[in-house]
N, C-alpha and C. Protein backbone atom coordinates (compact mmCIF):
# COMPACT_ATOMS: atom_id res chain seq x y z
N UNK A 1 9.11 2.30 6.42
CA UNK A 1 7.73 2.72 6.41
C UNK A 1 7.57 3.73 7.53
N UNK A 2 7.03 4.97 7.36
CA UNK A 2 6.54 6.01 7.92
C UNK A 2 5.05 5.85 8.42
N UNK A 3 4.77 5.74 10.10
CA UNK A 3 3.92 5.38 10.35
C UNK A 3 3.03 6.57 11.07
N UNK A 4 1.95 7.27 10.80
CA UNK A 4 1.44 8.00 11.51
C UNK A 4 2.32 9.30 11.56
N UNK A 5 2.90 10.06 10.77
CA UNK A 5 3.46 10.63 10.29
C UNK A 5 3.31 12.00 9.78
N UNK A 6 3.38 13.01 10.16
CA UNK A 6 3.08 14.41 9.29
C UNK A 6 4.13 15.00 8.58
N UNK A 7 4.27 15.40 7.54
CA UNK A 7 5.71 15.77 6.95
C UNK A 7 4.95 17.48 7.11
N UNK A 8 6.47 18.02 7.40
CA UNK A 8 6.44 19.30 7.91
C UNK A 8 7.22 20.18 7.31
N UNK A 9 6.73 21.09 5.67
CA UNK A 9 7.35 21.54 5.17
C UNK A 9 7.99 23.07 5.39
N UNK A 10 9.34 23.33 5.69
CA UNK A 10 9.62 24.58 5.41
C UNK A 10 10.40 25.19 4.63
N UNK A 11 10.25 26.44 4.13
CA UNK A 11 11.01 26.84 3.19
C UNK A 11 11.32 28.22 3.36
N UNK A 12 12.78 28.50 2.98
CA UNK A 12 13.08 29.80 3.15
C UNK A 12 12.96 30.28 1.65
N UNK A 13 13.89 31.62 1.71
CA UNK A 13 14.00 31.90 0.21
C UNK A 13 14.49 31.27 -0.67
N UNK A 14 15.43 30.40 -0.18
CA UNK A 14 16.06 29.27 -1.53
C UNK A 14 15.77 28.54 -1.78
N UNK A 15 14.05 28.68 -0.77
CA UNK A 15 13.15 27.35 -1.62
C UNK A 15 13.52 26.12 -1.12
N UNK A 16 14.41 25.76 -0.24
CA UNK A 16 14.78 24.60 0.13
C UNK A 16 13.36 24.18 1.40
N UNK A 17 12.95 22.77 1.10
CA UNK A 17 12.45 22.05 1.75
C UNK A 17 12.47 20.76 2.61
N UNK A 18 12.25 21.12 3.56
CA UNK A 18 12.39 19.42 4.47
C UNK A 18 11.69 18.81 5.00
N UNK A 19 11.31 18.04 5.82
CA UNK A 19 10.70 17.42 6.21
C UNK A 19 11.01 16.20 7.36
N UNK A 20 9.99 15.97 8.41
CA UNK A 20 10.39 15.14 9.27
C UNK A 20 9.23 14.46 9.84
N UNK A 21 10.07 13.02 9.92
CA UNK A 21 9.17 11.84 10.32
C UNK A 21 9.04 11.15 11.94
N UNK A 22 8.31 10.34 11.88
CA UNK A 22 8.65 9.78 13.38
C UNK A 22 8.57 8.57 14.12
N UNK A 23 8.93 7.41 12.49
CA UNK A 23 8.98 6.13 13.25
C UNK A 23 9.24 5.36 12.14
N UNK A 24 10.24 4.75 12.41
CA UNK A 24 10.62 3.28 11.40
C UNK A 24 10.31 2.08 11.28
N UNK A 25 9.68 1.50 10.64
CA UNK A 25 9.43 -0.12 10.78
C UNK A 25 9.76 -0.80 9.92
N UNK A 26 10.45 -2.07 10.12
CA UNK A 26 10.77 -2.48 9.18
C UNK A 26 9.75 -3.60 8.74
N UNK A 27 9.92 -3.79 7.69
CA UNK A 27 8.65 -4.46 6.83
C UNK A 27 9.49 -5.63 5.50
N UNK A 28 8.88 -6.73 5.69
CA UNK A 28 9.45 -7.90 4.80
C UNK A 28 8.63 -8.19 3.79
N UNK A 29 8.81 -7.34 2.40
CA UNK A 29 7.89 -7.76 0.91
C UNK A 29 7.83 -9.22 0.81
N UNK A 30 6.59 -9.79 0.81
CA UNK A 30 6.76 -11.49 0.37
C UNK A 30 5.59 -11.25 -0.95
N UNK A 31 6.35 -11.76 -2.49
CA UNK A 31 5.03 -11.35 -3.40
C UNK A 31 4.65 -12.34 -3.81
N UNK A 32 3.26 -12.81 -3.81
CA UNK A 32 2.41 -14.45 -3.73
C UNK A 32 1.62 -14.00 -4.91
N UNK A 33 2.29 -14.90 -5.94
CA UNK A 33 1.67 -14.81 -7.26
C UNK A 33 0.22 -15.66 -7.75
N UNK A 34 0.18 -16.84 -6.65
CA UNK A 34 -0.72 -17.70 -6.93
C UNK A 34 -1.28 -18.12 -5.32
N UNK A 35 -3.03 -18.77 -5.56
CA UNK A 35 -2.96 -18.69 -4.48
C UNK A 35 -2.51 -20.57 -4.08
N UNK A 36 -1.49 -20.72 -4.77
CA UNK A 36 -1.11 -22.14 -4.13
C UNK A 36 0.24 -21.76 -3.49
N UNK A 37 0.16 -20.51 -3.56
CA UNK A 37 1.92 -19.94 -2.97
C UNK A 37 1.06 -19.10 -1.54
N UNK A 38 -0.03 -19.24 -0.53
CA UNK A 38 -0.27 -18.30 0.41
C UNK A 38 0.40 -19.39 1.20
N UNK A 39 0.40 -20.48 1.20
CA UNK A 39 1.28 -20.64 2.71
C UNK A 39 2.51 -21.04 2.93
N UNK A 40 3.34 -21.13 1.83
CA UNK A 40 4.63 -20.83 1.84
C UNK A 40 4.79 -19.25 1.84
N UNK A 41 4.36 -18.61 1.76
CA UNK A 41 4.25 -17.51 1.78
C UNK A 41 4.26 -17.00 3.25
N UNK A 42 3.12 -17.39 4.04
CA UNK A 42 2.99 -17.01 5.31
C UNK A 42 3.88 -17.97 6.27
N UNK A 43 4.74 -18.73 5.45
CA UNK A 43 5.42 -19.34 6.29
C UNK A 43 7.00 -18.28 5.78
N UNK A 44 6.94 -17.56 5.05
CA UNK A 44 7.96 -17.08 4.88
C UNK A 44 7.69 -15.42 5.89
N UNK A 45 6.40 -15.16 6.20
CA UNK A 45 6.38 -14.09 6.69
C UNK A 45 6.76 -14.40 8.26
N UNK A 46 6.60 -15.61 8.62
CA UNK A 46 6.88 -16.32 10.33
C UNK A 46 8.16 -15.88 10.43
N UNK A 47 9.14 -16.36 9.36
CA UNK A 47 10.71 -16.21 9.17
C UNK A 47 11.09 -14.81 10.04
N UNK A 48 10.18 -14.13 8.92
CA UNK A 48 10.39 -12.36 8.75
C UNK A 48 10.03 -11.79 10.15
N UNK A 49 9.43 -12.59 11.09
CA UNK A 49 9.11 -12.34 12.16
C UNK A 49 10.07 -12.36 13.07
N UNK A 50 10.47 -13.98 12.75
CA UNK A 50 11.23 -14.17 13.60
C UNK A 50 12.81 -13.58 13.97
N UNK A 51 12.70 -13.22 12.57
CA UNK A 51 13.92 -11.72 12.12
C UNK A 51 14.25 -11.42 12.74
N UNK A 52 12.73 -10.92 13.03
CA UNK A 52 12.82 -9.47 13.38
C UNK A 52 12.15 -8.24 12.52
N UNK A 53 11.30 -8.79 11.58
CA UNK A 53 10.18 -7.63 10.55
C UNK A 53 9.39 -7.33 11.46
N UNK A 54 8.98 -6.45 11.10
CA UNK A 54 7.93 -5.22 12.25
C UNK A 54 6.11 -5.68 11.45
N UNK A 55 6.44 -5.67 9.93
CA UNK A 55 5.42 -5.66 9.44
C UNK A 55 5.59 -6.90 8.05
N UNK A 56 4.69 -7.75 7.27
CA UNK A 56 4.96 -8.14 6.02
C UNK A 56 4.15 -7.41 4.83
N UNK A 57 4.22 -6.97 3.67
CA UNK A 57 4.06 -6.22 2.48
C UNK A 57 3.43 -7.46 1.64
N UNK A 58 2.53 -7.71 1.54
CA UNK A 58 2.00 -8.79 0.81
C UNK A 58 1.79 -7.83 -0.70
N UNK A 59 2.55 -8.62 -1.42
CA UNK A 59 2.90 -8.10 -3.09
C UNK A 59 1.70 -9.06 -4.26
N UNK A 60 0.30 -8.44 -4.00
CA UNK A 60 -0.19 -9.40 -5.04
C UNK A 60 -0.55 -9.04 -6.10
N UNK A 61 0.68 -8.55 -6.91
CA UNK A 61 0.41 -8.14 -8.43
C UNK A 61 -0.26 -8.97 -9.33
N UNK A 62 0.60 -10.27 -9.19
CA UNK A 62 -0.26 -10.87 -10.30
C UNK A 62 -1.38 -11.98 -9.78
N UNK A 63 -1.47 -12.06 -8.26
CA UNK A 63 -2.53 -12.75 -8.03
C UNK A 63 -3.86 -12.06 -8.03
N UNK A 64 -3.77 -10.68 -8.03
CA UNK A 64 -4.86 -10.08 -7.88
C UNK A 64 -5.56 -10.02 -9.48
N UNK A 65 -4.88 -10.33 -10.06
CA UNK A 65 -5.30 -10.42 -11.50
C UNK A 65 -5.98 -12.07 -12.14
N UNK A 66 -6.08 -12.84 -10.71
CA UNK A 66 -6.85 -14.24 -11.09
C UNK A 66 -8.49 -14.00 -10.13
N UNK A 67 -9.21 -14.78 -10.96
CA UNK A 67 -10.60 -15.00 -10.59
C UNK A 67 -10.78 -15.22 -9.03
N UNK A 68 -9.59 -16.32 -8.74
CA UNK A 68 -9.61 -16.31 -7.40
C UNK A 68 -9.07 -15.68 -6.12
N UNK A 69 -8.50 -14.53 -6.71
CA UNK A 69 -8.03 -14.04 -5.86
C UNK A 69 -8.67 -13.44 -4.07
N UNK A 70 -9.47 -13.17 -3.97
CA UNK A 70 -10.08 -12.54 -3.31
C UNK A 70 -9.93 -13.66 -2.16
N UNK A 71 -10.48 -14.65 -1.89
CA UNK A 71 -9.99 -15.95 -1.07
C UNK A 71 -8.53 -15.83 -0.54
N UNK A 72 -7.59 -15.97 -1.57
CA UNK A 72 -6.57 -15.78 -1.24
C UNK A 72 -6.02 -14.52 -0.34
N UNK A 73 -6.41 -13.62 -0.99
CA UNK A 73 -5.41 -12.37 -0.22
C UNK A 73 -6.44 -12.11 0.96
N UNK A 74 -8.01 -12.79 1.16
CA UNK A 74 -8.17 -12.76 2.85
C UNK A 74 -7.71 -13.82 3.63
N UNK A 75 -7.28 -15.18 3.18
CA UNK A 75 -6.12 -15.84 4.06
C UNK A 75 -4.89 -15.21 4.41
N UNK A 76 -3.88 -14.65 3.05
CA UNK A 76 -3.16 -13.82 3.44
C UNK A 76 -3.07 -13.13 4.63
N UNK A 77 -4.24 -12.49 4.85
CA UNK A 77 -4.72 -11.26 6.01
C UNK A 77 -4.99 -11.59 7.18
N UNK A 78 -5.60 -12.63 6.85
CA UNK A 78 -6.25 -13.41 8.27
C UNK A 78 -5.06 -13.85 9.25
N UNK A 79 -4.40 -14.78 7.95
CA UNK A 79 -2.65 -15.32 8.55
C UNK A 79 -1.99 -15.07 9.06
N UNK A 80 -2.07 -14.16 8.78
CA UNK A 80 -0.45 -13.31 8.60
C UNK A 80 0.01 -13.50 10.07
N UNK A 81 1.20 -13.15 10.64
CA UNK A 81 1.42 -13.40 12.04
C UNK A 81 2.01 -12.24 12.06
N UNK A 82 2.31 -11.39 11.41
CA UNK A 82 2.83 -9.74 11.23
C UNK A 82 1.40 -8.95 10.82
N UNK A 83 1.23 -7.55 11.46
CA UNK A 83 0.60 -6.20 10.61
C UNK A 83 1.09 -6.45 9.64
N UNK A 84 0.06 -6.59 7.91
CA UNK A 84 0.08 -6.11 6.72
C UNK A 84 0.13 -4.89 6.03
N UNK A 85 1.16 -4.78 5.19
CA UNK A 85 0.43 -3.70 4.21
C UNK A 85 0.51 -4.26 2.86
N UNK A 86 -1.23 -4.38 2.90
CA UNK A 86 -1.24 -4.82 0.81
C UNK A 86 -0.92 -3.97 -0.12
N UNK A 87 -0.39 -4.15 -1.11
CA UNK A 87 0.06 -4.05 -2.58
C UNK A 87 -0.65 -4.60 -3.86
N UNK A 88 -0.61 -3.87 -4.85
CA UNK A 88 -1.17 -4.01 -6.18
C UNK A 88 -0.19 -3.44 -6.81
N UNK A 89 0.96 -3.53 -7.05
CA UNK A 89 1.90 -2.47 -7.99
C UNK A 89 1.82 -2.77 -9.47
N UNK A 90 1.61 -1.55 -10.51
CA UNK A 90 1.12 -1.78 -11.65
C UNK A 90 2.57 -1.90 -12.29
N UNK A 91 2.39 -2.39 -13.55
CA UNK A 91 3.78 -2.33 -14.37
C UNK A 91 4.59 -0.88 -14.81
N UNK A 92 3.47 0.06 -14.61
CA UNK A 92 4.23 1.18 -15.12
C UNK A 92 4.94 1.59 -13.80
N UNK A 93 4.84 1.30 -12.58
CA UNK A 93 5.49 1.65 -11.43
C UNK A 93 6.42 0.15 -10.95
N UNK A 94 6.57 -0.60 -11.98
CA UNK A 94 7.68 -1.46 -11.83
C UNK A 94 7.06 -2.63 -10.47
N UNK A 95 6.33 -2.67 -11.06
CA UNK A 95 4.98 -3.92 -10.68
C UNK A 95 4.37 -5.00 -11.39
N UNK A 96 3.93 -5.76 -11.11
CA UNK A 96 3.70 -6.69 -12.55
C UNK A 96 1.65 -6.82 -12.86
N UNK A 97 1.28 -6.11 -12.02
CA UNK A 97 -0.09 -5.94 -12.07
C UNK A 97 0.02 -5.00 -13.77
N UNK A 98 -1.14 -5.50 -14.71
CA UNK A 98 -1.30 -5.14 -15.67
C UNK A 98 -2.69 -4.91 -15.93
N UNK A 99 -3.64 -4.18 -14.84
CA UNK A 99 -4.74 -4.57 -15.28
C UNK A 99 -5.46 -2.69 -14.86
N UNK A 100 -6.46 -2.30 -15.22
CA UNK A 100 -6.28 -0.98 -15.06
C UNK A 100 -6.36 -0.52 -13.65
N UNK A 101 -6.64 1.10 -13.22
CA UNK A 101 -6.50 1.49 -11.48
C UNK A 101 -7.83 1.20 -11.11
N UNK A 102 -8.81 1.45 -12.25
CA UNK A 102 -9.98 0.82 -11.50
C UNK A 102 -10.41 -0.63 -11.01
N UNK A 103 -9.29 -1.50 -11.80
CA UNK A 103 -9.36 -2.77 -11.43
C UNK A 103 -8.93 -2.92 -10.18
N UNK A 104 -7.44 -2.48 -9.99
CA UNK A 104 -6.59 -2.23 -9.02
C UNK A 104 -7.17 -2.24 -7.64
N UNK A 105 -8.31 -0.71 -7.96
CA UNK A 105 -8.97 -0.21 -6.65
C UNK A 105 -9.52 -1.26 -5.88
N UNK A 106 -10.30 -1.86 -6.96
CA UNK A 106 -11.28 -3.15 -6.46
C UNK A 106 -11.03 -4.09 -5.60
N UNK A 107 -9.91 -4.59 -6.00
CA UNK A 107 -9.10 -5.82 -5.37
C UNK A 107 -8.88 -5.09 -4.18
N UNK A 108 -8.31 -4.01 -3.83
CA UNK A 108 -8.11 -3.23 -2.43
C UNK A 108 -9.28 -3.00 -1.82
N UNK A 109 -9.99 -2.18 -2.66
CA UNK A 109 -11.43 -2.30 -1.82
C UNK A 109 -11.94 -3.85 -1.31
N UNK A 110 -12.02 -4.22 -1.77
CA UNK A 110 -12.57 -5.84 -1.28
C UNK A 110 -11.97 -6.49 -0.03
N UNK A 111 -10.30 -5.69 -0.18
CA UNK A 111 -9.81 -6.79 1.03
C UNK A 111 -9.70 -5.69 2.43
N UNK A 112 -9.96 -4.85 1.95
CA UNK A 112 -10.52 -3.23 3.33
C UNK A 112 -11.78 -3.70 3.58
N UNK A 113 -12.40 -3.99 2.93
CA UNK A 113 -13.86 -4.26 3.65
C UNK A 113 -14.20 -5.26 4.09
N UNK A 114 -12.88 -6.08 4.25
CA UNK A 114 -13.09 -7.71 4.48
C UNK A 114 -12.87 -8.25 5.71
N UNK A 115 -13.05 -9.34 6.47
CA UNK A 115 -13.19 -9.71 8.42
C UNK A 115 -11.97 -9.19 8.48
N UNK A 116 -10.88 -9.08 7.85
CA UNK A 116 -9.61 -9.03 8.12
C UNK A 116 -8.58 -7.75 7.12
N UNK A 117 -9.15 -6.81 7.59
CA UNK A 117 -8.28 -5.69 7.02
C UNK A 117 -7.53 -5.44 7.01
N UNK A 118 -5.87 -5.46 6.09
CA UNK A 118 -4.78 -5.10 6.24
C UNK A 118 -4.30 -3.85 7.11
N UNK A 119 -3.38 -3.83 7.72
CA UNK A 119 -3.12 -2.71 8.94
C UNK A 119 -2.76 -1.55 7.87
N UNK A 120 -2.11 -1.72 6.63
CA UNK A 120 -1.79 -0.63 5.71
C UNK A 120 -2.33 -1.06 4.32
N UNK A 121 -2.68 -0.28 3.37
CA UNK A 121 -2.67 -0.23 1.86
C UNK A 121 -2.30 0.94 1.35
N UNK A 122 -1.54 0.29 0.64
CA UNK A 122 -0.77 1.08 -0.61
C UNK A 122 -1.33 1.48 -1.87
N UNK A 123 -1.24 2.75 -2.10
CA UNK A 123 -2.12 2.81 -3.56
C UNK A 123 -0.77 3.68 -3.96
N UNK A 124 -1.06 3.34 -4.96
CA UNK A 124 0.08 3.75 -6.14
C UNK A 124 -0.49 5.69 -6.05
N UNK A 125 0.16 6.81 -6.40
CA UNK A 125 -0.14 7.81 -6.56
C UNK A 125 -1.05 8.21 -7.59
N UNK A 126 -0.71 7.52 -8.79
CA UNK A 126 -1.32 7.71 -10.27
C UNK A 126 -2.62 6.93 -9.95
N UNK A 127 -2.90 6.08 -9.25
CA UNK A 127 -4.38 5.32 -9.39
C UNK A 127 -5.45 6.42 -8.32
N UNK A 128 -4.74 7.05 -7.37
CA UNK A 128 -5.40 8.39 -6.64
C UNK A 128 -6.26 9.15 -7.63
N UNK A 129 -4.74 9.40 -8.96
CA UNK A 129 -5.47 10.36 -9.40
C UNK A 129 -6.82 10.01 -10.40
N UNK A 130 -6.69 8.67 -10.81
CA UNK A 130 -7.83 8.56 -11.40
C UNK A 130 -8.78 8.34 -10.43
N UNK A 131 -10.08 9.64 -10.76
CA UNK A 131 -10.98 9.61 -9.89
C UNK A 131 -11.64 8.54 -9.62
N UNK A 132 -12.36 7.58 -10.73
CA UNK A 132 -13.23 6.54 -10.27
C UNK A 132 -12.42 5.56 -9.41
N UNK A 133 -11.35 5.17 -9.37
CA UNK A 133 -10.45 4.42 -8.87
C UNK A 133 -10.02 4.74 -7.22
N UNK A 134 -10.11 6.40 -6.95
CA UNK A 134 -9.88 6.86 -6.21
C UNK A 134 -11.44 6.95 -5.38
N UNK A 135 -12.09 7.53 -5.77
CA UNK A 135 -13.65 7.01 -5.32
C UNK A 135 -13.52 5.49 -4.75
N UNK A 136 -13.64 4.34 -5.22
CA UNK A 136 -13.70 2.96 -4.99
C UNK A 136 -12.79 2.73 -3.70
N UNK A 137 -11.38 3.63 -3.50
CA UNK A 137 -10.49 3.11 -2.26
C UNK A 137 -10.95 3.84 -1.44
N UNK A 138 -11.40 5.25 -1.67
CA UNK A 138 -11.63 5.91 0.00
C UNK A 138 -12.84 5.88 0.38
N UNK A 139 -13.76 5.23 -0.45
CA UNK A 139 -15.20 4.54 -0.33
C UNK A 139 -14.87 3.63 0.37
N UNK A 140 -13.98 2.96 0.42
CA UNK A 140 -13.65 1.41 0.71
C UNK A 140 -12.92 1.61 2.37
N UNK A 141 -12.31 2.69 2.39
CA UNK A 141 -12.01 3.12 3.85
C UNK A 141 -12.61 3.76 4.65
N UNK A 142 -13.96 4.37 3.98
CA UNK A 142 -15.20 5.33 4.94
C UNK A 142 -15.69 3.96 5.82
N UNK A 143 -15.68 2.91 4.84
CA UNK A 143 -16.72 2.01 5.14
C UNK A 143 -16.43 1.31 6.35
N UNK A 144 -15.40 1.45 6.55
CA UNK A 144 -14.52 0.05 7.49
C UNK A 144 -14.31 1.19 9.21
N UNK A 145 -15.21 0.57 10.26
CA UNK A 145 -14.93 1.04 11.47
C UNK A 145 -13.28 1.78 11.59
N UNK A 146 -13.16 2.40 12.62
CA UNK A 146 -12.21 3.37 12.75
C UNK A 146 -11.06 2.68 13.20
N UNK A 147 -11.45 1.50 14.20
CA UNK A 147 -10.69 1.11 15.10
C UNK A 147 -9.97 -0.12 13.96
N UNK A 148 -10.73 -0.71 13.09
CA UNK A 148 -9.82 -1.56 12.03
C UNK A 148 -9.88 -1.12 10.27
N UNK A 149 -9.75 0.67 10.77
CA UNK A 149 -9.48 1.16 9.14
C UNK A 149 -7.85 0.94 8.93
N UNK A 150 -7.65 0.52 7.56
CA UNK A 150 -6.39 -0.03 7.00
C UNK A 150 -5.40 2.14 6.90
N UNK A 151 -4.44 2.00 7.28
CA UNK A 151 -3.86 3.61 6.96
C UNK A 151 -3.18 3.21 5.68
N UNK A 152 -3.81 4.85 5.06
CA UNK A 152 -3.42 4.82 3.76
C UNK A 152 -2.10 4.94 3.35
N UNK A 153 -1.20 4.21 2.72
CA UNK A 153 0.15 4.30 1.93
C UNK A 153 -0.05 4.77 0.95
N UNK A 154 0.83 6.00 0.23
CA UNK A 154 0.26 6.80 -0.90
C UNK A 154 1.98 6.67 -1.43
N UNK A 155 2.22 5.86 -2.62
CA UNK A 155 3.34 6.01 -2.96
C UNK A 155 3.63 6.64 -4.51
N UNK A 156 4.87 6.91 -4.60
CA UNK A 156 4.86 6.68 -6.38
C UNK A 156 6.53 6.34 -6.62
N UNK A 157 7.00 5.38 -7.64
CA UNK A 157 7.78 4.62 -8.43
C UNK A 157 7.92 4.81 -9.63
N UNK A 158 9.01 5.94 -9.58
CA UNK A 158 9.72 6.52 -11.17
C UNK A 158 10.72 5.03 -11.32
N UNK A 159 10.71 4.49 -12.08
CA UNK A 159 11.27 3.86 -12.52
C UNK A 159 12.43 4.26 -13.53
N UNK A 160 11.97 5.52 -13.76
CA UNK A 160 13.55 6.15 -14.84
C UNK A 160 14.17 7.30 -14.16
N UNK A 161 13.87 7.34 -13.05
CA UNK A 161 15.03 7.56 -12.11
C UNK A 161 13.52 8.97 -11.14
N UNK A 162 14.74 9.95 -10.49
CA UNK A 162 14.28 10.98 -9.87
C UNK A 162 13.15 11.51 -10.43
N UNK A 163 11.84 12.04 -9.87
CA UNK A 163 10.96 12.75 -11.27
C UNK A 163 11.37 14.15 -10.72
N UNK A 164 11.54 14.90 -11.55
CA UNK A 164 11.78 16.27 -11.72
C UNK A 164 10.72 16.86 -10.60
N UNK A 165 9.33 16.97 -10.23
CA UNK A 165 8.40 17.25 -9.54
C UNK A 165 8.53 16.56 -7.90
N UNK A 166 9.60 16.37 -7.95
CA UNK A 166 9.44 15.32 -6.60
C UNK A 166 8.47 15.86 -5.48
N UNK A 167 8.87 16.88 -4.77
CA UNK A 167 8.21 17.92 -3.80
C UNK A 167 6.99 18.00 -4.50
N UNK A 168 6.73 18.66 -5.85
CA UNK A 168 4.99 18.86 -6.01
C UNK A 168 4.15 17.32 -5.77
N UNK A 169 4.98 16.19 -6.23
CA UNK A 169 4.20 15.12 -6.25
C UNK A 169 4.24 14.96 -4.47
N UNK A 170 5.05 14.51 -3.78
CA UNK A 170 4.95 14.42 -2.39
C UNK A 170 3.82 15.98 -1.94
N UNK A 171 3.61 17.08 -2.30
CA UNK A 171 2.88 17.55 -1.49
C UNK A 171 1.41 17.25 -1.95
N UNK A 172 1.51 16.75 -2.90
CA UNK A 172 -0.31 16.48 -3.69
C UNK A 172 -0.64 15.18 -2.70
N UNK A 173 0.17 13.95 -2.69
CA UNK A 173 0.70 13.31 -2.35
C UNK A 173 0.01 13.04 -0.61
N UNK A 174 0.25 14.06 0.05
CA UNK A 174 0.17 14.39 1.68
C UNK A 174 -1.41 15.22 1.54
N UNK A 175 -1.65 15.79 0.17
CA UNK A 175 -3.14 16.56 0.37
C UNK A 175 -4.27 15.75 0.80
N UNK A 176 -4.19 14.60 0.08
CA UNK A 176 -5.31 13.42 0.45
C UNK A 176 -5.56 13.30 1.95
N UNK A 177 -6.52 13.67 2.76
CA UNK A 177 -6.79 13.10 4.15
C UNK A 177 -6.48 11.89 4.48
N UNK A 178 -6.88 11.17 3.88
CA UNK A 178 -6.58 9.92 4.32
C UNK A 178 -5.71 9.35 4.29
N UNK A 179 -3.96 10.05 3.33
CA UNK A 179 -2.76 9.58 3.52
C UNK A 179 -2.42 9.81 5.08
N UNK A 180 -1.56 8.42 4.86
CA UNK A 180 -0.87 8.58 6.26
C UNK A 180 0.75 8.80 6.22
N UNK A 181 0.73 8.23 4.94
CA UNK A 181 2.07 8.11 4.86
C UNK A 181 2.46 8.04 3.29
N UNK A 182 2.88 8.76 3.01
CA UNK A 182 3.64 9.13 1.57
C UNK A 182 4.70 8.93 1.22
């Protein structure tokens, strides 16, 4: 994970581009499908601590898709004994969340605006682009004081390998203000 980060593109005539970062953390995915799995869960993130994880990735694809979720993923948050970064990964990005980006947004918005804001959230690239969805998350980060706004993770997950656009998607990618990290 790229934390606070500016990617710094240059290019000569051959078009070649690079870029450079300036900090590594390591981070332990724990994905809590139910919320009768948050404290084995946060007992698995203690582990990850005790590791040696910098951060835990709370993966709630398919819990975010139950009625009760919302309870859950602010224990999650509250718990945690590591900086968070939440997750919603949809199935088309090799996630098991099946529910649309505006749903998606929601569940993120809710837990950004909540006593206990994840230190990172992740939004998938494709749920950016849908506007209403994209409205709902950076609505959801205006809202939240400065000093405990969640930094934005802006990712995307080809699942059938390299996408041909890599560079255009990473620079659309970095356009968003509020990415921090792409």
């Amino acid at each position: 994970v790229w934390d606070r980060c500016h990617v710094q593109y240059s290019g000569d005539d051959s078009g070649t581009r690079g870029y450079a970062a300036c900090m590594t953390l390591v981070a332990c995915s724990v994905t809590v499908d139910r919320p009768d799995l948050v404290s084995p869960a946060i007992e698995r993130a203690m582990q990850a601590k005790a590791d040696g994880a910098d951060l835990v990735e709370w993966r709630v694809d398919l819990l975010a898709m139950l009625p009760d979720a919302a309870g859950a993923i602010a224990r999650l948050l509250r718990d945690s004994p590591l900086p968070t970064i939440l997750t919603v990964r949809s199935e088309a990005e090799g996630g098991a969340f099946d529910g649309s980006p505006i749903e998606a947004a929601r569940v993120l918005a809710e837990a950004i605006a909540g006593a206990t804001p994840p230190r990172f959230v992740d939004v998938e690239a494709s749920l950016l682009r849908d506007r209403r969805a994209s409205d709902v998350v950076h609505a959801a980060l205006a809202g939240v004081e400065e000093s405990r706004r969640p930094s934005l993770v802006t990712s995307l997950h080809d699942v059938g390998g390299r996408p041909t656009a890599l560079w255009t998607e990473l620079e659309r990618m970095w356009s968003d203000p509020a990415c921090h990290v792409a």
